[in-house]
PDB file of N, CA and C in Angstrom:
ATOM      1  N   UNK A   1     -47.549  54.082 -24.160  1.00  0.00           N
ATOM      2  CA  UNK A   1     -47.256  54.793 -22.936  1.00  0.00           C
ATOM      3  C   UNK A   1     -45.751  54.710 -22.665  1.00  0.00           C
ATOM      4  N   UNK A   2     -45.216  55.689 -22.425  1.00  0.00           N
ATOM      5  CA  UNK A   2     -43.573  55.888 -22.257  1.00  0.00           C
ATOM      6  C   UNK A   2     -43.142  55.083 -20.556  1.00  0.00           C
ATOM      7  N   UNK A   3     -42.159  54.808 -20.871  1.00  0.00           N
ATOM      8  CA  UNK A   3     -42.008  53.842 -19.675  1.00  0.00           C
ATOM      9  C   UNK A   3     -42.001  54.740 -18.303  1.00  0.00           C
ATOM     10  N   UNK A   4     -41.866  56.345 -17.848  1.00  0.00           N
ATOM     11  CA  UNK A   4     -42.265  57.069 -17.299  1.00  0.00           C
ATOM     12  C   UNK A   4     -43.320  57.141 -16.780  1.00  0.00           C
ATOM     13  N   UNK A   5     -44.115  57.384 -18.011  1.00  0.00           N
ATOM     14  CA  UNK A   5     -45.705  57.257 -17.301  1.00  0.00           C
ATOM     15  C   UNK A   5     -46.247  56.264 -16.903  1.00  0.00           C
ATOM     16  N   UNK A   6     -45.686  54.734 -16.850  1.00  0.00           N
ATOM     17  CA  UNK A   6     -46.187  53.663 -16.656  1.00  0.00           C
ATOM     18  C   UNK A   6     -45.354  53.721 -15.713  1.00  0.00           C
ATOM     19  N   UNK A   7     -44.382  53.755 -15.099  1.00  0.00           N
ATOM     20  CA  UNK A   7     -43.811  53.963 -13.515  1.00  0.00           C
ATOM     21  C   UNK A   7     -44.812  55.170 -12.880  1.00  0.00           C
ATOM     22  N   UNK A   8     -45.030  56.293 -13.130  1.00  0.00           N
ATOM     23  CA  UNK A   8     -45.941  57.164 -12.472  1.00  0.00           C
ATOM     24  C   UNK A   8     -47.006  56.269 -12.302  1.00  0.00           C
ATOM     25  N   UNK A   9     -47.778  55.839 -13.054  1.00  0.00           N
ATOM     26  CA  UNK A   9     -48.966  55.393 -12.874  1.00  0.00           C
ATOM     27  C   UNK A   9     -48.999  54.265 -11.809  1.00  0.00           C
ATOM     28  N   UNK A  10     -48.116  53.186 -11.858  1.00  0.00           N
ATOM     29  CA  UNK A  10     -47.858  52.009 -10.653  1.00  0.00           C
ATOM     30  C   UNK A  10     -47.953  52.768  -9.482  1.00  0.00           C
ATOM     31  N   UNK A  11     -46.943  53.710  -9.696  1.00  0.00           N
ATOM     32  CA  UNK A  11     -46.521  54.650  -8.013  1.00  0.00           C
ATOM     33  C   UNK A  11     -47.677  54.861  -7.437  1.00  0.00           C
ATOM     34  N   UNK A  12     -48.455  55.330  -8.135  1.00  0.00           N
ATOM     35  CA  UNK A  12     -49.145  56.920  -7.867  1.00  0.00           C
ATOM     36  C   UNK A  12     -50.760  55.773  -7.392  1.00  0.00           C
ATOM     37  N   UNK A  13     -50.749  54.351  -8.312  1.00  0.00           N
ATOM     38  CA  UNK A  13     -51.941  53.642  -7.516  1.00  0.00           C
ATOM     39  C   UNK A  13     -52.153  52.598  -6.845  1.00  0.00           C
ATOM     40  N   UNK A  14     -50.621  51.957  -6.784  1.00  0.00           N
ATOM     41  CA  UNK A  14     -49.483  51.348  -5.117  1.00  0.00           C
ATOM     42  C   UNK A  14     -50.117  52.322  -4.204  1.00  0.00           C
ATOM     43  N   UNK A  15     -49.043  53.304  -4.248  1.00  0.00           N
ATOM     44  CA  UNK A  15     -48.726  54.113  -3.284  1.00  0.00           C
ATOM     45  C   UNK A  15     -49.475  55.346  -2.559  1.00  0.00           C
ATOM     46  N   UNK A  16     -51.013  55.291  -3.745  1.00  0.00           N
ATOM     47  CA  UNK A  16     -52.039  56.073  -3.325  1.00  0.00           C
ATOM     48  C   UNK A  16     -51.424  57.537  -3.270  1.00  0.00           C
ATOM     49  N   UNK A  17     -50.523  57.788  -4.633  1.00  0.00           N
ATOM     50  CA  UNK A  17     -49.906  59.201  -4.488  1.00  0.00           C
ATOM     51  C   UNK A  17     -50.756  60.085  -6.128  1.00  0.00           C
ATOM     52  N   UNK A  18     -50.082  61.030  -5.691  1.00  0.00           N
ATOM     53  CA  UNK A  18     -50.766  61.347  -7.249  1.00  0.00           C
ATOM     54  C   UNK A  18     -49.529  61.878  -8.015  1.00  0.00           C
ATOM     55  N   UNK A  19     -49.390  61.486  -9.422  1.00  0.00           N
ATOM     56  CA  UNK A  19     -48.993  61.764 -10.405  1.00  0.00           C
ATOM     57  C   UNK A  19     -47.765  62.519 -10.610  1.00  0.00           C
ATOM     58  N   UNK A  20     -48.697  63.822 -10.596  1.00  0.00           N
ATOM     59  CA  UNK A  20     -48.189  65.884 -10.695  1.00  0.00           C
ATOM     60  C   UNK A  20     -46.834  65.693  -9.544  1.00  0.00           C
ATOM     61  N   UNK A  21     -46.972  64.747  -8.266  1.00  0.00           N
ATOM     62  CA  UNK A  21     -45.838  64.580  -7.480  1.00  0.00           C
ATOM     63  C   UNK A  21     -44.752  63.550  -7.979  1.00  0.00           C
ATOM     64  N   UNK A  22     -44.950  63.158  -8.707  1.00  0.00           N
ATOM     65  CA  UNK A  22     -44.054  61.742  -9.194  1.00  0.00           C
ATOM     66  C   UNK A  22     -43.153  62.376 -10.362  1.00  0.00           C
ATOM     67  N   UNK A  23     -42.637  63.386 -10.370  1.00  0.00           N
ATOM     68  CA  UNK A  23     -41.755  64.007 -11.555  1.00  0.00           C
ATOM     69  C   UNK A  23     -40.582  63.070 -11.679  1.00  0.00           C
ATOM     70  N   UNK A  24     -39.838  62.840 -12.724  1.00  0.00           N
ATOM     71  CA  UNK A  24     -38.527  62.196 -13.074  1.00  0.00           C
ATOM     72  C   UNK A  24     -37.210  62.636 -11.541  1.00  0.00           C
ATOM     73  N   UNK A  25     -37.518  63.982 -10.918  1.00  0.00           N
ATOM     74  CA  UNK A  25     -36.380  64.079 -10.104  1.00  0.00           C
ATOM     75  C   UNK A  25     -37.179  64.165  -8.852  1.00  0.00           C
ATOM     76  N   UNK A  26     -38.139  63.808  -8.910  1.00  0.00           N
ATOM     77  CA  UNK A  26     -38.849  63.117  -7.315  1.00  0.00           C
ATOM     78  C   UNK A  26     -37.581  62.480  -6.667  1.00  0.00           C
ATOM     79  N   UNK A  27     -37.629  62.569  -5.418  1.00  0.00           N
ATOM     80  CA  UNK A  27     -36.763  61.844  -4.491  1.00  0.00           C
ATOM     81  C   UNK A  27     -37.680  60.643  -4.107  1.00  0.00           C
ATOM     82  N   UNK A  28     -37.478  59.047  -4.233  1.00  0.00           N
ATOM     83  CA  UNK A  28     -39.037  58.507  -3.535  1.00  0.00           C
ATOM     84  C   UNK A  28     -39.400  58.535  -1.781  1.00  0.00           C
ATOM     85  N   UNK A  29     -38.001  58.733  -0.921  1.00  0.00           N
ATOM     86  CA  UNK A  29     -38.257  58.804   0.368  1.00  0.00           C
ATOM     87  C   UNK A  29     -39.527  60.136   0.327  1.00  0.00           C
ATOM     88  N   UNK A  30     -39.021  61.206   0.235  1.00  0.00           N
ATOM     89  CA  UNK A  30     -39.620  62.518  -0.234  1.00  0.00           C
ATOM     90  C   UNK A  30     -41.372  62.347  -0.593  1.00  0.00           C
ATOM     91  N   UNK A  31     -41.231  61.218  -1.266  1.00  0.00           N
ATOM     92  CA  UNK A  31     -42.621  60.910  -1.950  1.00  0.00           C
ATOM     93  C   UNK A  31     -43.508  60.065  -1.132  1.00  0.00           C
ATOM     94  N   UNK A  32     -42.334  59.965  -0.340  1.00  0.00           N
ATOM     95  CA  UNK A  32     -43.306  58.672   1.365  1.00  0.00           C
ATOM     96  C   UNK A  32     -43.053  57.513   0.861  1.00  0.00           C
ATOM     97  N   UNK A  33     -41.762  56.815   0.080  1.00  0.00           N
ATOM     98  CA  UNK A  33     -41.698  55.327  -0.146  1.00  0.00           C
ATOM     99  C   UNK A  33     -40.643  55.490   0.772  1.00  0.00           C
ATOM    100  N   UNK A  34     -40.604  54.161   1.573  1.00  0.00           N
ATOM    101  CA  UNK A  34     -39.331  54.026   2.271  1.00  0.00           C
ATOM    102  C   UNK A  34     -38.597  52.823   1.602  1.00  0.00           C
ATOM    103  N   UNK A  35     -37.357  51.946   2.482  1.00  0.00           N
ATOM    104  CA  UNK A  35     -36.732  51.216   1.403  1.00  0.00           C
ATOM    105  C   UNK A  35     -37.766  50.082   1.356  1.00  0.00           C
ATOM    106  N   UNK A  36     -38.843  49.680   2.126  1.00  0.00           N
ATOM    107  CA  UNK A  36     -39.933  48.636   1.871  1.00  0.00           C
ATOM    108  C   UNK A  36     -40.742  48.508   0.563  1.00  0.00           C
ATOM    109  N   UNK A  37     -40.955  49.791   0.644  1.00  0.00           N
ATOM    110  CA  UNK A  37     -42.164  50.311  -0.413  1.00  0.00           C
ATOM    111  C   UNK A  37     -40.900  50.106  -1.918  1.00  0.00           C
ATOM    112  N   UNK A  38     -39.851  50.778  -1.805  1.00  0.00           N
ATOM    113  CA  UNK A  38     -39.173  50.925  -2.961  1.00  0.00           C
ATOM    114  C   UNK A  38     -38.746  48.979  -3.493  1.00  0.00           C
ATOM    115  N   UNK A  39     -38.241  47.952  -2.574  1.00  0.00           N
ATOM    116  CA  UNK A  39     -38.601  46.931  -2.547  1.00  0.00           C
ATOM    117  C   UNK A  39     -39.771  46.164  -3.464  1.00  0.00           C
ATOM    118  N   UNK A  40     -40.870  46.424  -3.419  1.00  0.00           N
ATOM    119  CA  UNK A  40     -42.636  45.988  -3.354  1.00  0.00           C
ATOM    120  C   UNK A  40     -42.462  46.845  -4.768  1.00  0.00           C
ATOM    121  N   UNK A  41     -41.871  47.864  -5.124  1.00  0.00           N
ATOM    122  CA  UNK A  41     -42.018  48.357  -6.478  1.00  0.00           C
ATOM    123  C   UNK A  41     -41.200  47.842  -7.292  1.00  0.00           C
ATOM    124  N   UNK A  42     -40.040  47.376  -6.897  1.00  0.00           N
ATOM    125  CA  UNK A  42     -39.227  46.630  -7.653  1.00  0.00           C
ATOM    126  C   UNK A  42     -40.183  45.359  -8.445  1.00  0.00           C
ATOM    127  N   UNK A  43     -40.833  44.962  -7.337  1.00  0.00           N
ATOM    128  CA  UNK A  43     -41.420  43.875  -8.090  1.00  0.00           C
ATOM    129  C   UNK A  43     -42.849  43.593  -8.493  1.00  0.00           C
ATOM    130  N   UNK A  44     -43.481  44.990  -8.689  1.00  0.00           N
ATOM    131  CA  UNK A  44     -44.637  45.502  -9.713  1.00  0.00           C
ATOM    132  C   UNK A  44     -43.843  46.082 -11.150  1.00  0.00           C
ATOM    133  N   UNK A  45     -42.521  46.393 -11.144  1.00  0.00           N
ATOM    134  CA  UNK A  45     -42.010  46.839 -12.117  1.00  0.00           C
ATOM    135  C   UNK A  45     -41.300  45.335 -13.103  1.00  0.00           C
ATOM    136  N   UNK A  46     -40.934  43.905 -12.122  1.00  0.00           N
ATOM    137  CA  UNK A  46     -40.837  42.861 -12.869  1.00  0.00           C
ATOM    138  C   UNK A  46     -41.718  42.408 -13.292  1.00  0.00           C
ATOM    139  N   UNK A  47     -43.175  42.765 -12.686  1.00  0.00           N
ATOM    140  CA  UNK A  47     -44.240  42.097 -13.497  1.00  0.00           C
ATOM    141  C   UNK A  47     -44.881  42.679 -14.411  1.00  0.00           C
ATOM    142  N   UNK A  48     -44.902  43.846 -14.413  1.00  0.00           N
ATOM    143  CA  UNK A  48     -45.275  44.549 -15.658  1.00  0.00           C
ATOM    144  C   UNK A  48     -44.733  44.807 -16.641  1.00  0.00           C
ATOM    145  N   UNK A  49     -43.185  45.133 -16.596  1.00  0.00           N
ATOM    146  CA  UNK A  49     -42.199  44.716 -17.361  1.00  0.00           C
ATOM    147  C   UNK A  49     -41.726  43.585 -18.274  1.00  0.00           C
ATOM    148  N   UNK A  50     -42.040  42.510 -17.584  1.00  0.00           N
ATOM    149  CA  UNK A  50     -41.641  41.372 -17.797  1.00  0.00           C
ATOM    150  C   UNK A  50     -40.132  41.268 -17.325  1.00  0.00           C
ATOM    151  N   UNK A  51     -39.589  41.774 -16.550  1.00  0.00           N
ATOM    152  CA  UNK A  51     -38.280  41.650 -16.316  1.00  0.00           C
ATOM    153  C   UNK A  51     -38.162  41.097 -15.009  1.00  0.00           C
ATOM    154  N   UNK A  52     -36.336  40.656 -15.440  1.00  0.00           N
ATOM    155  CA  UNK A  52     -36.161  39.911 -14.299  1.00  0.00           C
ATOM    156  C   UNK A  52     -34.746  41.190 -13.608  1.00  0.00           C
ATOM    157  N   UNK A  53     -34.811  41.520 -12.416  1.00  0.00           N
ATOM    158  CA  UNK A  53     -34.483  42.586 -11.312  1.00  0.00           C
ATOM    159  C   UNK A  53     -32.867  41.958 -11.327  1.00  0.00           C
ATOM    160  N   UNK A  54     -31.724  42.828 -11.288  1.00  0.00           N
ATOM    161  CA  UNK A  54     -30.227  42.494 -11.032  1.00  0.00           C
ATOM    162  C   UNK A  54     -30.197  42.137  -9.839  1.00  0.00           C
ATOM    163  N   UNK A  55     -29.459  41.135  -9.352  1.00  0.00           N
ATOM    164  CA  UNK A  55     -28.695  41.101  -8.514  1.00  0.00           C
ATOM    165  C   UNK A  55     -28.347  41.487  -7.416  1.00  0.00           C
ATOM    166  N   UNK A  56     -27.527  42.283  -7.852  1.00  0.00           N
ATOM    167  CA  UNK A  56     -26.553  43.176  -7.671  1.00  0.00           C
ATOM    168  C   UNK A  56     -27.571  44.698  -6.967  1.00  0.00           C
ATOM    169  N   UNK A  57     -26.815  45.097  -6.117  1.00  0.00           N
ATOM    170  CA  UNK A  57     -27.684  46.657  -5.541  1.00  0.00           C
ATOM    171  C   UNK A  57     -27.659  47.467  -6.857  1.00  0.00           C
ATOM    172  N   UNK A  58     -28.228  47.947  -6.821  1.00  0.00           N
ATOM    173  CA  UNK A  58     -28.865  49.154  -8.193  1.00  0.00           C
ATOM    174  C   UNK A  58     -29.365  50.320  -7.120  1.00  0.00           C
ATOM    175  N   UNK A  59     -28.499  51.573  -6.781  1.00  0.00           N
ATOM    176  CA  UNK A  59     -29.374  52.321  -6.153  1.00  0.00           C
ATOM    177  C   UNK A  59     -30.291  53.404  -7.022  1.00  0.00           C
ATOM    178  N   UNK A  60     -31.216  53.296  -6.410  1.00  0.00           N
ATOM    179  CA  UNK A  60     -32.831  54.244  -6.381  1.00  0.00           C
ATOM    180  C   UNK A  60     -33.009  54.958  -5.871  1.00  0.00           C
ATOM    181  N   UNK A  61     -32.896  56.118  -6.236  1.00  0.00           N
ATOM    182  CA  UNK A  61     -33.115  57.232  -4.972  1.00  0.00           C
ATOM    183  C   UNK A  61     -34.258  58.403  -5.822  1.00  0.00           C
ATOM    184  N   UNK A  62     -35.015  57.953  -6.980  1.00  0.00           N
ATOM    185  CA  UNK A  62     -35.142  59.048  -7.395  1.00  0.00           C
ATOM    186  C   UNK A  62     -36.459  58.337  -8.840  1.00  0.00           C
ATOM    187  N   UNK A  63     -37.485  58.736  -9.097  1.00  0.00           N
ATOM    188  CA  UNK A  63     -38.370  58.205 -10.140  1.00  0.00           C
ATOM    189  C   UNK A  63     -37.389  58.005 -11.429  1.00  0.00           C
ATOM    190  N   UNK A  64     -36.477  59.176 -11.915  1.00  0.00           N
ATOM    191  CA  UNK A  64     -36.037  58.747 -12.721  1.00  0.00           C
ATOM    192  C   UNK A  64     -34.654  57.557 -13.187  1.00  0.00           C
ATOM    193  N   UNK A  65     -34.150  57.299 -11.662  1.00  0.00           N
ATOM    194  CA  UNK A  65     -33.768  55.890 -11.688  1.00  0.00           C
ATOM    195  C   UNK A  65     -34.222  55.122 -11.691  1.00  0.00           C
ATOM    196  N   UNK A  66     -35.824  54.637 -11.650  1.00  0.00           N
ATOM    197  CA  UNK A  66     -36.473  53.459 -11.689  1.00  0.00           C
ATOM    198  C   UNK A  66     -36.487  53.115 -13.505  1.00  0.00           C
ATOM    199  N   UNK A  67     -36.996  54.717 -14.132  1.00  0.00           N
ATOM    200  CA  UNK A  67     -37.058  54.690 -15.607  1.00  0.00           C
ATOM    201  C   UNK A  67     -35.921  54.241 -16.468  1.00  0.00           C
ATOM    202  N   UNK A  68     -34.675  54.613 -15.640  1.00  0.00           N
ATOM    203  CA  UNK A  68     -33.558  54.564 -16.073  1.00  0.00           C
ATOM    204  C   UNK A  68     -33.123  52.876 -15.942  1.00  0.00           C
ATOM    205  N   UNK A  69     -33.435  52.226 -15.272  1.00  0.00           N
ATOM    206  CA  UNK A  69     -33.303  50.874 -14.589  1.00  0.00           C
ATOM    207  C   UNK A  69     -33.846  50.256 -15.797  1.00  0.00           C
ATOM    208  N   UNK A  70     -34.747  50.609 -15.849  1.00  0.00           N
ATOM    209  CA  UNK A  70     -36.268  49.785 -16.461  1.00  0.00           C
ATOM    210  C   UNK A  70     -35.756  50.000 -18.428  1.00  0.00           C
ATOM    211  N   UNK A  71     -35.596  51.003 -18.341  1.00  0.00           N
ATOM    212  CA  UNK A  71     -34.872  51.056 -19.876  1.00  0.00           C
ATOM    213  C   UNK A  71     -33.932  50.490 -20.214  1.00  0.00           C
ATOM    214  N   UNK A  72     -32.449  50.009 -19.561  1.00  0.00           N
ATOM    215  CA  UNK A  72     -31.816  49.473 -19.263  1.00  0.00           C
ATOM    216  C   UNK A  72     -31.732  47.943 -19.380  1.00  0.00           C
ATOM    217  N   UNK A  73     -32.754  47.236 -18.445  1.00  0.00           N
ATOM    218  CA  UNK A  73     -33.022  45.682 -18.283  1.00  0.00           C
ATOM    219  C   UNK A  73     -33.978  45.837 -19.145  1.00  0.00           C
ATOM    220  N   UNK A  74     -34.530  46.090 -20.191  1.00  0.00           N
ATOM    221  CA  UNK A  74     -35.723  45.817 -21.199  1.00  0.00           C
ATOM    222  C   UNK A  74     -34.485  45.934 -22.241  1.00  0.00           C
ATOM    223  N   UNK A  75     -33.638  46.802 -22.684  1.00  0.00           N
ATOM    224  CA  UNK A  75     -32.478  46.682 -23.679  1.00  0.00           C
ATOM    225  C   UNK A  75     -31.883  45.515 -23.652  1.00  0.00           C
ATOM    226  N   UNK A  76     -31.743  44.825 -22.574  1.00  0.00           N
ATOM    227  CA  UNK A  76     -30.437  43.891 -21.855  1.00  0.00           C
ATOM    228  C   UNK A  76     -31.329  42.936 -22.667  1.00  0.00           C
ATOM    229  N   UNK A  77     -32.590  42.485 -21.791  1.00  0.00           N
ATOM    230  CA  UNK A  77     -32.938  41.138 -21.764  1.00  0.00           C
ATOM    231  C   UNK A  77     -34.093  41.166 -22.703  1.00  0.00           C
ATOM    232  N   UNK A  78     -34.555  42.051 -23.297  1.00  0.00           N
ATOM    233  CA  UNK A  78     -35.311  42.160 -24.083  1.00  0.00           C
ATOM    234  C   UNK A  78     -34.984  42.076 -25.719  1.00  0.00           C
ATOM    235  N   UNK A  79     -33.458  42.587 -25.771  1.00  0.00           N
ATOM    236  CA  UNK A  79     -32.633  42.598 -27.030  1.00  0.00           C
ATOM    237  C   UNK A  79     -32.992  43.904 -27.475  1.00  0.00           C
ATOM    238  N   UNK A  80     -33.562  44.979 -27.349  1.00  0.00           N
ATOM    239  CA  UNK A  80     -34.122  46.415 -28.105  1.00  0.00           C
ATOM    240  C   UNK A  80     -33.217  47.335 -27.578  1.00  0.00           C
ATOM    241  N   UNK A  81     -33.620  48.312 -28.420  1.00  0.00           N
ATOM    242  CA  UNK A  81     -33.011  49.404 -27.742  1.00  0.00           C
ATOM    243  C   UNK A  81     -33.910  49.995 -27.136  1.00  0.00           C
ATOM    244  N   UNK A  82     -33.452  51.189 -25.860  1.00  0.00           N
ATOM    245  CA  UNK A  82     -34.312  51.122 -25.080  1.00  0.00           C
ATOM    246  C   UNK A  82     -34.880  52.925 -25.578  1.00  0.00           C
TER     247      UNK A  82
END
């Protein structure tokens, strides 16, 4: 499963949304996450991931920054390419 569809899929059964709405240029406010919800996904995405979350602000404004995140810290700390 592409790391896309495994962010859709968290979202969509967190967030009780469906799918077909969760496109790569979804906005997540747009999608009804506010910064709580985007929070609470951060850290369904460290546990499924296995990753550990920066620091540092990383802004999110959008499904395909979560993918983009997530590809990113799995390269980093994972050693792969992503």
């Amino acid at each position: 499963m592409t790391t896309l569809a495994t962010v859709q899929n968290l979202l969509a059964e967190k967030f009780d949304l469906q799918v077909a709405n969760l496109q790569p240029e979804s906005e997540l406010d747009k999608a009804g996450l506010d910064s709580l919800a985007v929070i609470e996904c951060m850290f369904m995405i460290e546990d499924e991931f296995k990753l550990k979350m920066p620091d540092e602000r990383v802004p999110i404004l959008t499904v395909q920054d979560i993918v983009t995140l997530i590809d990113r810290l799995v390269a980093e700390q994972h050693g792969m390419s992503a």
